[in-house]
Protein backbone atom coordinates (compact mmCIF):
# COMPACT_ATOMS: atom_id res chain seq x y z
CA UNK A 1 0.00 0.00 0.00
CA UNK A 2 1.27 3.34 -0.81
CA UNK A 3 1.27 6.50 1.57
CA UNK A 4 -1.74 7.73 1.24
CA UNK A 5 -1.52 11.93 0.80
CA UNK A 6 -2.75 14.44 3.06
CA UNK A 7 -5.64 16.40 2.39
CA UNK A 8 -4.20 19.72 1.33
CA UNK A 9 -2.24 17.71 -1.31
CA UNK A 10 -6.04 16.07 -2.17
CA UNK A 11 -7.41 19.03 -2.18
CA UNK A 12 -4.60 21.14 -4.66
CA UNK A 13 -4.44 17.78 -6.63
CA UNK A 14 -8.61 18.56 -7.44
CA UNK A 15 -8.02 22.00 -7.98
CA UNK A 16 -5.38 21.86 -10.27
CA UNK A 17 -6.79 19.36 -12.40
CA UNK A 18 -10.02 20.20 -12.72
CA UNK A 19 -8.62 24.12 -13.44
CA UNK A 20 -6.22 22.54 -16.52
CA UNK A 21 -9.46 20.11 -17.87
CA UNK A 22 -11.89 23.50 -17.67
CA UNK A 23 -9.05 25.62 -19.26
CA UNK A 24 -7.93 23.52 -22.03
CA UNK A 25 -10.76 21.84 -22.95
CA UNK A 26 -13.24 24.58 -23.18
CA UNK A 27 -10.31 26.87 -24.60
CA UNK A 28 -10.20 24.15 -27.58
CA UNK A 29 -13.98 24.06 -28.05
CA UNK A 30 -13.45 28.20 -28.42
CA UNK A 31 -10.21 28.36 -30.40
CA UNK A 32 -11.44 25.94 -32.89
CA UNK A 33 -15.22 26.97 -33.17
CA UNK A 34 -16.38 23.58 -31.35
CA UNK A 35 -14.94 21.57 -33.94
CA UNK A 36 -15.81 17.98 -32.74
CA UNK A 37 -12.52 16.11 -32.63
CA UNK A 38 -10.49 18.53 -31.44
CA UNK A 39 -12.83 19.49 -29.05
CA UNK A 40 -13.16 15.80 -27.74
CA UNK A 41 -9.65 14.92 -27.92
CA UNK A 42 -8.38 18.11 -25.81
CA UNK A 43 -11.11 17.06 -23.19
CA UNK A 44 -10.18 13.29 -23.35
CA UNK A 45 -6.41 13.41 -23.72
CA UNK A 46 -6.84 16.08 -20.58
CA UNK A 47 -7.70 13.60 -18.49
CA UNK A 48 -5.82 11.31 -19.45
CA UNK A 49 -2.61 12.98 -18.92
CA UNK A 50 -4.15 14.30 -15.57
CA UNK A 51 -5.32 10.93 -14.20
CA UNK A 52 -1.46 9.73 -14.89
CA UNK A 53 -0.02 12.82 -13.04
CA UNK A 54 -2.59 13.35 -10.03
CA UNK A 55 -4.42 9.71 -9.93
CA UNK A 56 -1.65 8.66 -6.86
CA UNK A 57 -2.60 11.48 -5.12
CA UNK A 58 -6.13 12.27 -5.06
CA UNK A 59 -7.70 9.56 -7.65
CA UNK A 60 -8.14 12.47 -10.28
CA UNK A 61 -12.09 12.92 -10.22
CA UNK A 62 -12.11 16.15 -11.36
CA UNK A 63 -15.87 16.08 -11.47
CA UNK A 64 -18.01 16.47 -8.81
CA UNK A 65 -20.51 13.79 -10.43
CA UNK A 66 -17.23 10.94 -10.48
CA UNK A 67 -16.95 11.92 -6.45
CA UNK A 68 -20.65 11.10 -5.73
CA UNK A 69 -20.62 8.03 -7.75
CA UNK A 70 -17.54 7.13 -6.18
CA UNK A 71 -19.30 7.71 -2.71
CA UNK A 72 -22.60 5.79 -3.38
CA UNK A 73 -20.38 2.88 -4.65
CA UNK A 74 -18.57 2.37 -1.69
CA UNK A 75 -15.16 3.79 -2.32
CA UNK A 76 -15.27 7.27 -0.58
CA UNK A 77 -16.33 8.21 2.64
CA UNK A 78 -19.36 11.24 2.17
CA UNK A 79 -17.60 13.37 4.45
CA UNK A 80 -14.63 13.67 2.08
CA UNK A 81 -17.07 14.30 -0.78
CA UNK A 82 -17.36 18.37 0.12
CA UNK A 83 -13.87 18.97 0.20
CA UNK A 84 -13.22 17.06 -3.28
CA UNK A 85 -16.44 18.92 -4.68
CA UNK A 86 -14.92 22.42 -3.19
CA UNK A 87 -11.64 21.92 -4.34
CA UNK A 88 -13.31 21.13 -8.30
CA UNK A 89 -15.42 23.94 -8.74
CA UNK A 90 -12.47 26.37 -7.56
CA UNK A 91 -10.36 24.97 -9.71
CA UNK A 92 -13.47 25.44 -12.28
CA UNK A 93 -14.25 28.88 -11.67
CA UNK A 94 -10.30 30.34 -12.20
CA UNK A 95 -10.32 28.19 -15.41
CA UNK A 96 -13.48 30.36 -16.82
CA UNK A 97 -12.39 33.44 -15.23
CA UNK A 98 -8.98 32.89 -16.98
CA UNK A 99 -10.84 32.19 -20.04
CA UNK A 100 -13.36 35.35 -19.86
CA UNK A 101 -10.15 37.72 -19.49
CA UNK A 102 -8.26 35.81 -22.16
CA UNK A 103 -11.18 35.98 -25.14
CA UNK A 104 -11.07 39.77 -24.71
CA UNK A 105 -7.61 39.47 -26.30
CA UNK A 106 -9.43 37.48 -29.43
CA UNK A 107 -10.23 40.82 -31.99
CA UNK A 108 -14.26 41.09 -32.63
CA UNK A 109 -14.92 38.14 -30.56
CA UNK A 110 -18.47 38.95 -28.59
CA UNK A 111 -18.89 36.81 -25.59
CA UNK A 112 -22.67 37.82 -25.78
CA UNK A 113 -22.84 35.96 -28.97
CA UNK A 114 -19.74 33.74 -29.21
CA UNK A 115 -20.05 32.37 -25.93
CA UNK A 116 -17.34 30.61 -23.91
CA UNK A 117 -17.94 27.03 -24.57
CA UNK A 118 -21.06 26.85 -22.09
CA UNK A 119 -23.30 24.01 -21.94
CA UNK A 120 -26.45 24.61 -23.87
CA UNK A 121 -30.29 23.08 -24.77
CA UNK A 122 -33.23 24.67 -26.24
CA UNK A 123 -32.65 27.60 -28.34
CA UNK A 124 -29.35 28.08 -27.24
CA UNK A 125 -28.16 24.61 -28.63
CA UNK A 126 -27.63 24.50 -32.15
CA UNK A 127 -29.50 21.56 -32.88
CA UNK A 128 -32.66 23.25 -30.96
CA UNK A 129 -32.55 20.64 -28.45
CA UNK A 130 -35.52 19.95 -26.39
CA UNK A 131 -34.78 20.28 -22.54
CA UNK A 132 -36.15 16.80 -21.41
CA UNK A 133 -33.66 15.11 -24.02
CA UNK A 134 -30.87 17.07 -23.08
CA UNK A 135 -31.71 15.92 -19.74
CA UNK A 136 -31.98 12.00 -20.73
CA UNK A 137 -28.12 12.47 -22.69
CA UNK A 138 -26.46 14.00 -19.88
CA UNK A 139 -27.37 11.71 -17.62
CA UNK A 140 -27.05 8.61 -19.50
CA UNK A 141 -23.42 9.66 -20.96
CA UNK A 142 -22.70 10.74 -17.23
CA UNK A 143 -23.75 6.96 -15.71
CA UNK A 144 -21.41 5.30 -18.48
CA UNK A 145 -18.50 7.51 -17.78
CA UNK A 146 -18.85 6.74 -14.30
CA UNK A 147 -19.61 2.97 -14.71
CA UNK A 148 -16.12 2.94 -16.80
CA UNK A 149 -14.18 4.97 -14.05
CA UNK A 150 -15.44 2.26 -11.14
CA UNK A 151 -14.76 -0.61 -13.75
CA UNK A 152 -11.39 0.47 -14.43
CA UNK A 153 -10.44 1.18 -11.07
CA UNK A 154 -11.43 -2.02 -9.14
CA UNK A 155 -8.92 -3.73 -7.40
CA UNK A 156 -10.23 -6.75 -9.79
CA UNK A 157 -9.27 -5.01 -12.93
CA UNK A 158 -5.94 -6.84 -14.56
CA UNK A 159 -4.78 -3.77 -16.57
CA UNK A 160 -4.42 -1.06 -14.08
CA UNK A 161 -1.77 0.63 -15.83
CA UNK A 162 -4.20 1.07 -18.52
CA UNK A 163 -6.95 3.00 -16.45
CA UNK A 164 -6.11 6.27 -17.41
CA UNK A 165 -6.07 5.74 -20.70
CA UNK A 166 -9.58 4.68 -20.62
CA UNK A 167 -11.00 7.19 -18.70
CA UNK A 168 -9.56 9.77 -21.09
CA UNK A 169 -10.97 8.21 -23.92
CA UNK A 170 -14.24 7.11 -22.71
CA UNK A 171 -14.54 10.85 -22.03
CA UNK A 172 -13.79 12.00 -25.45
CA UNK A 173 -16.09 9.16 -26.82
CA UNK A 174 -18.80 11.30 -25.14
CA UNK A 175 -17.88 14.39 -26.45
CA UNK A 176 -18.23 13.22 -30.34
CA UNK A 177 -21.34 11.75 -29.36
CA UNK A 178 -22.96 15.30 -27.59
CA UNK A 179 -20.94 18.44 -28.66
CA UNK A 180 -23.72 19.34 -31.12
CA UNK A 181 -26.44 18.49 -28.58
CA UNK A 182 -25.13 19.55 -24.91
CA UNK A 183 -21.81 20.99 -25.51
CA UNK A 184 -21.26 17.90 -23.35
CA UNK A 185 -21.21 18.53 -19.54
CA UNK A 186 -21.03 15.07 -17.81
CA UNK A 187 -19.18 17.54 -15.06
CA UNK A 188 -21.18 19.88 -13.17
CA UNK A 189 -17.76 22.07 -11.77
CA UNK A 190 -17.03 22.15 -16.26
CA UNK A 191 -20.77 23.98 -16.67
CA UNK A 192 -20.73 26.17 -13.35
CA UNK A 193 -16.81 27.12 -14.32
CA UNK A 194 -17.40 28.81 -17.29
CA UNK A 195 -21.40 29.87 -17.02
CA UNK A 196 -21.07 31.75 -14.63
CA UNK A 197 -19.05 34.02 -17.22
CA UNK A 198 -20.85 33.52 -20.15
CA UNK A 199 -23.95 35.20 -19.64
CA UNK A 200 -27.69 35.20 -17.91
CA UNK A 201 -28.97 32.93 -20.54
CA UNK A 202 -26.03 30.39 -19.34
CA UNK A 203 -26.86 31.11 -15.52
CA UNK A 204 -30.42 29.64 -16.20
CA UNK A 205 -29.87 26.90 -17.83
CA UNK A 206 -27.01 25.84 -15.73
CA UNK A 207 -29.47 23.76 -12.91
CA UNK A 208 -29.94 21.10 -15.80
CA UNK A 209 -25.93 20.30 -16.03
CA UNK A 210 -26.06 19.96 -12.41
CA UNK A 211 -28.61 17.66 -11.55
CA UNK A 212 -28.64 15.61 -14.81
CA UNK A 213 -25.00 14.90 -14.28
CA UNK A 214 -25.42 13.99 -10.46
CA UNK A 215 -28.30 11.48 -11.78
CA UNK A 216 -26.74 9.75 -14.27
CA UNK A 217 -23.08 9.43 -11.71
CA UNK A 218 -25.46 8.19 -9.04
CA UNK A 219 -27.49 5.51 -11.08
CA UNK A 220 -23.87 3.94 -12.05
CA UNK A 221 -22.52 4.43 -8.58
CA UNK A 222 -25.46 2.58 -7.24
CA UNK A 223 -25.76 -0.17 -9.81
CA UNK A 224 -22.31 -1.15 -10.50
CA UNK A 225 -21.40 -2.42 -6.96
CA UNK A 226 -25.05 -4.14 -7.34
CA UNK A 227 -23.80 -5.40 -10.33
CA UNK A 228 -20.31 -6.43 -9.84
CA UNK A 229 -19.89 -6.50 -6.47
CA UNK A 230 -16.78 -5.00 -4.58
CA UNK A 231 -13.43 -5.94 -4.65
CA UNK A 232 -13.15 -4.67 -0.69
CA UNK A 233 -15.73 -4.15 1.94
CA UNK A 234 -17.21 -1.10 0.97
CA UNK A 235 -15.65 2.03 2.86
CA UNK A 236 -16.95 3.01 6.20
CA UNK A 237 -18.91 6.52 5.98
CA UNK A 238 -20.04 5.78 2.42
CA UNK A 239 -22.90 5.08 -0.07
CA UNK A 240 -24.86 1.49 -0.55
CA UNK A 241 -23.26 -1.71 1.43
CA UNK A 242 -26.17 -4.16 -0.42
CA UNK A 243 -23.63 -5.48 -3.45
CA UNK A 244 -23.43 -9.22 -4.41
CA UNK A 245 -19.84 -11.19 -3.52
CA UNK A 246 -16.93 -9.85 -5.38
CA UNK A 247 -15.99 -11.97 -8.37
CA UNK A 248 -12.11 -13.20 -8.39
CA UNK A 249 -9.58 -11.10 -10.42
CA UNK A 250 -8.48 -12.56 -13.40
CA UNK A 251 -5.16 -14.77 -12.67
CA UNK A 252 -1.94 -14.15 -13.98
CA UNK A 253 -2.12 -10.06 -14.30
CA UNK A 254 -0.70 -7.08 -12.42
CA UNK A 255 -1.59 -6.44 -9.45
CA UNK A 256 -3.32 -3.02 -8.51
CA UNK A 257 -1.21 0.38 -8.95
CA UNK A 258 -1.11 3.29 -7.35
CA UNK A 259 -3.90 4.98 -8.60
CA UNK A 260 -6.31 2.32 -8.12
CA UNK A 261 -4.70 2.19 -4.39
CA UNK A 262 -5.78 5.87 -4.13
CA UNK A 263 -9.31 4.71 -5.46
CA UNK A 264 -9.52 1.40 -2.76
CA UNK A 265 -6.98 2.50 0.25
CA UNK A 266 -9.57 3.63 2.43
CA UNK A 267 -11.70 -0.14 2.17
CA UNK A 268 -8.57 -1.67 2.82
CA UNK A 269 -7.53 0.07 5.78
CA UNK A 270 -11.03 0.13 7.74
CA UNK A 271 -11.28 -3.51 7.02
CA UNK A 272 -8.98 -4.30 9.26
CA UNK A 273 -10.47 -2.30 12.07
CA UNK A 274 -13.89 -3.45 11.82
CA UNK A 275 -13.37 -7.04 11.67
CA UNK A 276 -15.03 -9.19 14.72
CA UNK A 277 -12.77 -10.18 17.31
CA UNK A 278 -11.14 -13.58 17.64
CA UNK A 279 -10.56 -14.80 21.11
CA UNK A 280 -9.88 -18.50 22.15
CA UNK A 281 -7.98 -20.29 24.93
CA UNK A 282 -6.82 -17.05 26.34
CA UNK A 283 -5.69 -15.36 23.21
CA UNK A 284 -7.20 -13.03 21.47
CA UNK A 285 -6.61 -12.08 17.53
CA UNK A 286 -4.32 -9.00 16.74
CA UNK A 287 -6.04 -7.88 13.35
CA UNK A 288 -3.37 -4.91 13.07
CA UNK A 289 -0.72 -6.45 14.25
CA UNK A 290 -1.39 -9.70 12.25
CA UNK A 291 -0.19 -12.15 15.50
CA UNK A 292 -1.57 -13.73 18.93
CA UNK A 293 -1.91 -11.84 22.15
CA UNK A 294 -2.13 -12.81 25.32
CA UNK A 295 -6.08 -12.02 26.25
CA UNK A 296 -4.69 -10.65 29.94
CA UNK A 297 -2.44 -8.20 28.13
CA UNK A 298 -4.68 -7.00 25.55
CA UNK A 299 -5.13 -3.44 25.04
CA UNK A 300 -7.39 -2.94 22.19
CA UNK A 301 -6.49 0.17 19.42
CA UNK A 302 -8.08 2.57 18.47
CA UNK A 303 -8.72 2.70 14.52
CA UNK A 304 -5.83 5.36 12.85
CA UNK A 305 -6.92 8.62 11.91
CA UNK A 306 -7.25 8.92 7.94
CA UNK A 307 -4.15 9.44 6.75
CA UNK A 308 -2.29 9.17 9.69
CA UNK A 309 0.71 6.12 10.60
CA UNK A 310 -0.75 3.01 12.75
CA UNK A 311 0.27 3.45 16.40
CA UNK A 312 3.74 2.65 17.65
CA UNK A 313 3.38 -1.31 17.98
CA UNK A 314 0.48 -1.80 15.32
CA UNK A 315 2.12 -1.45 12.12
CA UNK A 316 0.99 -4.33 10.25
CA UNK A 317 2.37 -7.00 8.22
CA UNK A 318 2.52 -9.04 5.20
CA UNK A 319 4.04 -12.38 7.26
CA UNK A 320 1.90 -15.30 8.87
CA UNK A 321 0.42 -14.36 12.18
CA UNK A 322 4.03 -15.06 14.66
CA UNK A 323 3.53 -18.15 16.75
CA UNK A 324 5.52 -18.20 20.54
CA UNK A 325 7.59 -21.05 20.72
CA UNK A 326 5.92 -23.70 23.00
CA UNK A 327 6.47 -23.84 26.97
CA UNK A 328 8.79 -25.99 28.13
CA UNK A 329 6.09 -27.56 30.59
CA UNK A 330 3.79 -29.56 28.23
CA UNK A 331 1.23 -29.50 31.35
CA UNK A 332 0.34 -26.13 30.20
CA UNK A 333 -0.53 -26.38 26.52
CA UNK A 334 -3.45 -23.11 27.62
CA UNK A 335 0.03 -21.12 27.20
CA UNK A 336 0.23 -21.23 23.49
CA UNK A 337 -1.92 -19.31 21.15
CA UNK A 338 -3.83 -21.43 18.56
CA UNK A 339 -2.47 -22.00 14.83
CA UNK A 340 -5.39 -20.74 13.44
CA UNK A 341 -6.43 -17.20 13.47
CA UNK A 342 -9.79 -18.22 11.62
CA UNK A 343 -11.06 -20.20 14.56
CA UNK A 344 -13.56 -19.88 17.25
CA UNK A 345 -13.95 -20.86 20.88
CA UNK A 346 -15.89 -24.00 21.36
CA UNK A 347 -19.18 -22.90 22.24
């Protein structure tokens, strides 16, 4: 398990990234008059690039509808959810202010009636399109782009290496499929970053690529563990804990990187502290520790503070549970600890 980062580091990790997938991909969409590849491709291949440089440290949402899917399935505690979703719209809001000062440079150009590559529907999208089907694509193209991000981050997944890389294009997929339509949101911090510079007519319509997104990231975050199951106990504080058995990984692959360690850490390290205890002939079970105590000497630990070392004496350990070597009486045989951490007390 890697260190896990501190929260400022989370939090300037969000910020950043979201500020650099606002600025350059909306900066494409205005440079280039929305042209659809380029567009998708500069939102895609930002990602991409920003999931490989910030995944380790924060998981790289970047999206305040990826860190509520993320919570309902089980892999983020809801009280870290308002810091993430604080740290992407700042990070969304300096993108579009940088933008609204930098299109003033741009001779003739109107924002009035060039916009700054807001989200759109009704007369304000150039296909005309109707408000209820706007609705119905963002949050459809929202729960796939979630279901690939939890897919592609399980601790199941045999390619982890190769997450990035399909979060970045899943997310451009969705761009050719609604730039015409939408202007694609998927991304509520994207729409709020730059509408709140574009204009009044932008302001109003900006409640649709909020909730729409946050419905479509919350019917993936709830199915997939449904679905799929987890590849860890669900983390404490979070969404839905009803989820079918996890499936094995696939045999004979990688084994999970960093970034989907960022993604699963925090299952992993309540699991331990939440397990039942394990107590027979006077020894009880060390889950942190990973060995036998004594059931006279036992001091039970608190769980570690998120983020924080194990206590002096609990760090734990990748070896079989440490067995003392037996007495030299053989009359007391209640003096060593069982072989088997997995067994009970006779009833």
């Amino acid at each position: 398990m890697a260190d896990t980062s501190t929260t400022v580091q989370k939090v300037a990790a969000e910020a950043l990234g979201t500020f650099v997938l606002v600025f350059i991909g909306c900066w494409a969409a205005i440079s280039t008059g929305a042209d659809v590849p380029a567009t998708g491709f500069a939102f895609g291949i930002t990602v991409l690039t920003g999931a490989y440089a910030f995944g380790r440290i924060s998981g790289a949402h970047f999206n305040p509808a990826v860190s509520v899917g993320a919570a309902l399935g089980g892999r983020m505690a809801w009280r870290q959810v308002p810091t993430y979703v604080g740290a992407q719209l700042g990070g969304a809001i300096v993108a579009g202010l940088a933008l609204f000062a930098l299109v003033h440079g741009i001779a003739g150009y109107d924002v009035g009636t060039d916009g700054l590559a807001q989200n759109h529907y009704g007369d304000q999208s150039p296909a005309d399109f109707a408000w209820w089907a706007a609705f119905l694509v963002e949050a459809a193209l929202t729960a796939i782009f979630v279901y690939v991000i939890l897919a592609v981050t399980d601790g199941r997944n045999e390619h982890p290496a190769l997450a990035p890389a399909a979060i970045g294009l899943a997310l451009a997929m969705i761009h050719f499929a609604s730039i015409n339509l939408t202007g694609t949101s998927v991304n509520p911090a994207r729409s709020i970053g730059v509408g709140l510079f574009a204009g009044s007519d932008a302001i109003v319509q900006l409640w649709l690529f909020i909730v729409a997104p946050l419905v479509g990231a919350a019917i993936a975050g709830v199915t997939y563990p449904l679905l799929f199951g987890h590849d860890t106990e669900p983390v404490s504080g979070s969404g839905w804990r009803f989820a079918r058995p996890a499936a094995a990984a696939v045999p004979g692959y990688g084994a999970p990187d960093q970034f989907q360690q960022e993604w699963n850490q925090q299952a992993v390290e309540q699991a331990a502290w939440e397990q039942e205890p394990i107590i027979q002939d006077g020894w009880q079970w060390d889950h942190a520790a990973q060995e036998w105590k004594p059931l006279e000497q036992w001091q039970p630990a608190s769980p570690p503070a998120q983020h924080a070392a194990p206590p002096a004496g609990h760090e734990p350990t990748q070896i079989t549970p440490r067995v003392p070597e037996p007495t030299a009486d053989p009359a007391h045989p209640a003096e060593q600890p069982p072989t088997d951490p997995s067994s009970r007390p006779p009833q």
